[in-house]
Protein backbone atom coordinates (compact mmCIF):
# COMPACT_ATOMS: atom_id res chain seq x y z
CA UNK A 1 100.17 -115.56 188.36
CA UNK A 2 101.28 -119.04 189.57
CA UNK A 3 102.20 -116.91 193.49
CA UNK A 4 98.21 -116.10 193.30
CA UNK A 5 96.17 -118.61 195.64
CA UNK A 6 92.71 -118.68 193.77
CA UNK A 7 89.26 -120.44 195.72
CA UNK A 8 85.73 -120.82 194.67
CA UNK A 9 83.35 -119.86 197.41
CA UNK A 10 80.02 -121.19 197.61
CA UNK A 11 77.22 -120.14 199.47
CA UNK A 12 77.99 -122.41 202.57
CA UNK A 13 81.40 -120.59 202.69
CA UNK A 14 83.53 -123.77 201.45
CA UNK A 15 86.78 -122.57 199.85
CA UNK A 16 88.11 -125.51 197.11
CA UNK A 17 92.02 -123.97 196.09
CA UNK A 18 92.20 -123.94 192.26
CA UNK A 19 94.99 -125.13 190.19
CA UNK A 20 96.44 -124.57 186.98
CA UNK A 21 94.66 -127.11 185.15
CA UNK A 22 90.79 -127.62 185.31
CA UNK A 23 89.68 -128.67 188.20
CA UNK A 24 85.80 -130.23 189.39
CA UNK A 25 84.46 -128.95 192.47
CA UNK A 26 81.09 -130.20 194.27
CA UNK A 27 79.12 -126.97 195.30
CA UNK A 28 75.67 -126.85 196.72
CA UNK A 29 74.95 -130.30 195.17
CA UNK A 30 76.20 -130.30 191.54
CA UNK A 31 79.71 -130.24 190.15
CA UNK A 32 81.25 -126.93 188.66
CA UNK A 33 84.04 -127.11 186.69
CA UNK A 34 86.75 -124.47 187.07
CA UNK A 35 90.06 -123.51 185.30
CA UNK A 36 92.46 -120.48 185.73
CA UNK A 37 91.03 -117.67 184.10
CA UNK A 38 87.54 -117.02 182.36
CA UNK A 39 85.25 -120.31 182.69
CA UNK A 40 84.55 -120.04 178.73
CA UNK A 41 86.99 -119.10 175.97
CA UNK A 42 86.58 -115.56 175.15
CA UNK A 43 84.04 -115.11 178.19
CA UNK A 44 84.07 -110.91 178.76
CA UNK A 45 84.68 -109.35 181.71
CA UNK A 46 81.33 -107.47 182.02
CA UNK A 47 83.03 -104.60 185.11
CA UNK A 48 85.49 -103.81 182.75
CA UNK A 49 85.89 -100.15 182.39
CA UNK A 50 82.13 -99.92 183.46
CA UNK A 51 81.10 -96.73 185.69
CA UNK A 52 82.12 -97.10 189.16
CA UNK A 53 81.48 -94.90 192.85
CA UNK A 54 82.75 -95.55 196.56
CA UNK A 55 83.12 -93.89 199.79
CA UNK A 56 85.89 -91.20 199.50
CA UNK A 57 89.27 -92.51 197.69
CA UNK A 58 92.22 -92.76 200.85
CA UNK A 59 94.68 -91.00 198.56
CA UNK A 60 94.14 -89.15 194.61
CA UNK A 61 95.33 -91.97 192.79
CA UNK A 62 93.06 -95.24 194.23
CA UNK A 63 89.54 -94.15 192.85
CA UNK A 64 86.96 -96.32 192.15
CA UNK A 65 87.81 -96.98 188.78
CA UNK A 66 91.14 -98.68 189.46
CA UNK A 67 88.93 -101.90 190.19
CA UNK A 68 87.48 -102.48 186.85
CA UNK A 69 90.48 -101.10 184.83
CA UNK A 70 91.92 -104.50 183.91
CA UNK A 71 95.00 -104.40 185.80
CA UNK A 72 95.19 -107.03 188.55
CA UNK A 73 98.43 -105.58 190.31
CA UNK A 74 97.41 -105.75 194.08
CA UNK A 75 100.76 -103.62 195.12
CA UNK A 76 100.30 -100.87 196.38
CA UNK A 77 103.65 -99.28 196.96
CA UNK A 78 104.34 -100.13 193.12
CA UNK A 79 101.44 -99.63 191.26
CA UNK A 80 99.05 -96.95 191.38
CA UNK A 81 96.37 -99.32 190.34
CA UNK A 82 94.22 -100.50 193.32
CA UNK A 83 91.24 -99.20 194.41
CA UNK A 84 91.80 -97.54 198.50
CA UNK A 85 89.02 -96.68 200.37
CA UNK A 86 88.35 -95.89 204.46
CA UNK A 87 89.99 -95.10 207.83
CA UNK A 88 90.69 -98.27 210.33
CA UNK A 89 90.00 -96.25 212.79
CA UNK A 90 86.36 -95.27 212.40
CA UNK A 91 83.20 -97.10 212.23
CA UNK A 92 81.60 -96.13 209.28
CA UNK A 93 80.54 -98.19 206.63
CA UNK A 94 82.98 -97.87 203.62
CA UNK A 95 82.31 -99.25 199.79
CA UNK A 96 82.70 -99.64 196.52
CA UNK A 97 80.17 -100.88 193.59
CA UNK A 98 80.35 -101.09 189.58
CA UNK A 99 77.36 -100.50 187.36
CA UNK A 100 76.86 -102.78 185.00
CA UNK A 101 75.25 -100.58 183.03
CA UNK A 102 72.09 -103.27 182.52
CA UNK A 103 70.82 -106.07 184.32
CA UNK A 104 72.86 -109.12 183.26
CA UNK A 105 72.62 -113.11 185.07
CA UNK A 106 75.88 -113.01 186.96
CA UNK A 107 77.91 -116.49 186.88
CA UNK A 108 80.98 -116.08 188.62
CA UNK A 109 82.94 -112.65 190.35
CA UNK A 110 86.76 -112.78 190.15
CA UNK A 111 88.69 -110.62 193.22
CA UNK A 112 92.07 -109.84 193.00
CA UNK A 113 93.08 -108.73 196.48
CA UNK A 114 95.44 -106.65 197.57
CA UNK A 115 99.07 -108.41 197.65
CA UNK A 116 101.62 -106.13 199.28
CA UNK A 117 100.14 -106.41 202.91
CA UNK A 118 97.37 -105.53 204.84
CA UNK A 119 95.38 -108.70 202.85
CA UNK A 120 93.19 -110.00 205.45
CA UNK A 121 91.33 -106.24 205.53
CA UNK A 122 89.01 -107.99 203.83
CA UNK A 123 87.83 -110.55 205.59
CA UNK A 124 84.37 -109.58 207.24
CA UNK A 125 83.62 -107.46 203.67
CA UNK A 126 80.45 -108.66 202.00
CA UNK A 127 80.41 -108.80 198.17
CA UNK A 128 76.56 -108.36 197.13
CA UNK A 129 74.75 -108.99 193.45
CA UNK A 130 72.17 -106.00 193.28
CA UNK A 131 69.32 -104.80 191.28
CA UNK A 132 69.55 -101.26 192.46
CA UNK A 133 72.32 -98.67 193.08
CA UNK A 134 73.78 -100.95 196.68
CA UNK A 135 74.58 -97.80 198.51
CA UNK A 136 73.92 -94.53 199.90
CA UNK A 137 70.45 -93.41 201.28
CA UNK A 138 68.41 -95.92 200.64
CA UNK A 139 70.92 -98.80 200.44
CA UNK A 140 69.30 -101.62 197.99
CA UNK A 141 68.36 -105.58 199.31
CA UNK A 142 71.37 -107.70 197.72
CA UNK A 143 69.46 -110.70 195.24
CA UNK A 144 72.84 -112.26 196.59
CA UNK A 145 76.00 -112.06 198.60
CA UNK A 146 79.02 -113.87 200.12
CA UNK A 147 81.16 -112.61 203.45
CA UNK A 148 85.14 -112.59 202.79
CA UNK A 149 86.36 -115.35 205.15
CA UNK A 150 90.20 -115.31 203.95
CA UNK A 151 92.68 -112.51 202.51
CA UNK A 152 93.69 -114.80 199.67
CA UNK A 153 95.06 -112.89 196.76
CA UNK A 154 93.09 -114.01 194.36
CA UNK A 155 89.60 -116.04 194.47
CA UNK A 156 86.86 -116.72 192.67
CA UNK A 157 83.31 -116.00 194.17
CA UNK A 158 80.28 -117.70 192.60
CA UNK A 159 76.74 -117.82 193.88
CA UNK A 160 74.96 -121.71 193.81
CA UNK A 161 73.27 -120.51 190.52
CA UNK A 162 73.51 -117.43 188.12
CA UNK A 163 72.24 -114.64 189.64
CA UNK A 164 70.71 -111.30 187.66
CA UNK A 165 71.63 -108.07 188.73
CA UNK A 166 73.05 -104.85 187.29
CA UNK A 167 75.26 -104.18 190.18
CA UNK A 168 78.76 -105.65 192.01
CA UNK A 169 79.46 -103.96 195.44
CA UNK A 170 81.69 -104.78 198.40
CA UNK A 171 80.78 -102.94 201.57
CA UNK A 172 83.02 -103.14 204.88
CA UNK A 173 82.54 -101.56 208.38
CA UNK A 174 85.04 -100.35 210.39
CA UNK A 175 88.72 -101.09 208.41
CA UNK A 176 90.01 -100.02 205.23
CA UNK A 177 88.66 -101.68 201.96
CA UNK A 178 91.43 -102.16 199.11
CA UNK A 179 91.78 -104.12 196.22
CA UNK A 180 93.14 -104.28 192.53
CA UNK A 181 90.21 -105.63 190.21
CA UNK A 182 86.79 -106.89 190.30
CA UNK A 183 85.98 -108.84 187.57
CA UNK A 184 82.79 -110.30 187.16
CA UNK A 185 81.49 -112.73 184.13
CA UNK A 186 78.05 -114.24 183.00
């Protein structure tokens, strides 16, 4: 854990590096205070095992649910636990979104990148809060979202205030989109 680089991202795209011990951050105007790991004691993990769909998997064992399975290995090579979606070579929208299962005020989202290479995929991805299922036909208006700027291995997205939504989704156009959990907390 102490190799992962972990940021809060506000709105105005302003990354503030955590440490092990709390740390105070000034976001949009107020201070937020931060520590390694869920912001309260016992705080749940609402993705956790919840239902999941993306564009096709890039190989059988990097489905959707490898995201929200609890396991934050980003390796790929080692660990058949990240979530691998896409082809770099075609421009087609490519994503991945959990389902709450109701709508829920969303505090904080904690991404856990992938670490082996290939990390700064990511940036240009958008992470959107949603009230309706994000993608497909009719893709849904996000109530929120936040543009990946780095390919930091771990960081912690949250929005100026709690959001509600019933769905987490990452979208990304043109690359591959990979990861190893999504966690996101009220």
């Amino acid at each position: 854990m102490s190799q992962l680089v972990r940021a809060l991202r506000t709105s105005a795209g302003v990354a503030l590096p955590l440490a092990r011990r709390a740390v105070r951050a000034a976001a949009v105007g107020c201070a937020v205070p931060l520590a390694l790991g869920p912001a309260v004691a016992g705080a749940q993990n609402l993705a956790r095992d919840k239902p999941t769909a993306s564009t096709a998997p890039w190989a059988n064992n990097s489905g959707p649910e490898r995201a929200v399975d609890g396991n934050r290995n980003g390796n790929f090579f080692t660990s058949p636990f990240i979530f691998h979606a896409g082809s770099g070579t075609v421009q087609q929208p490519v994503w991945w979104y959990v389902d709450l299962g109701a709508t829920t005020e969303i505090a904080r989202i904690e991404f856990y990148n992938r670490t082996d290479s290939f990390s700064t995929r990511i940036i240009g991805a958008t992470l959107g809060i949603f009230n309706a299922v994000p993608y497909g036909q009719t893709p849904a208006v996000p109530v929120w979202s936040f543009t990946f700027t780095t390919g930091d291995a771990a960081q912690v997205i949250a929005p100026p205030t709690p959001q509600s939504g019933r769905y987490v989704g990452i979208s990304h156009t043109g690359n591959f989109l990979h990861f190893g959990e999504v966690e996101v907390y009220g």
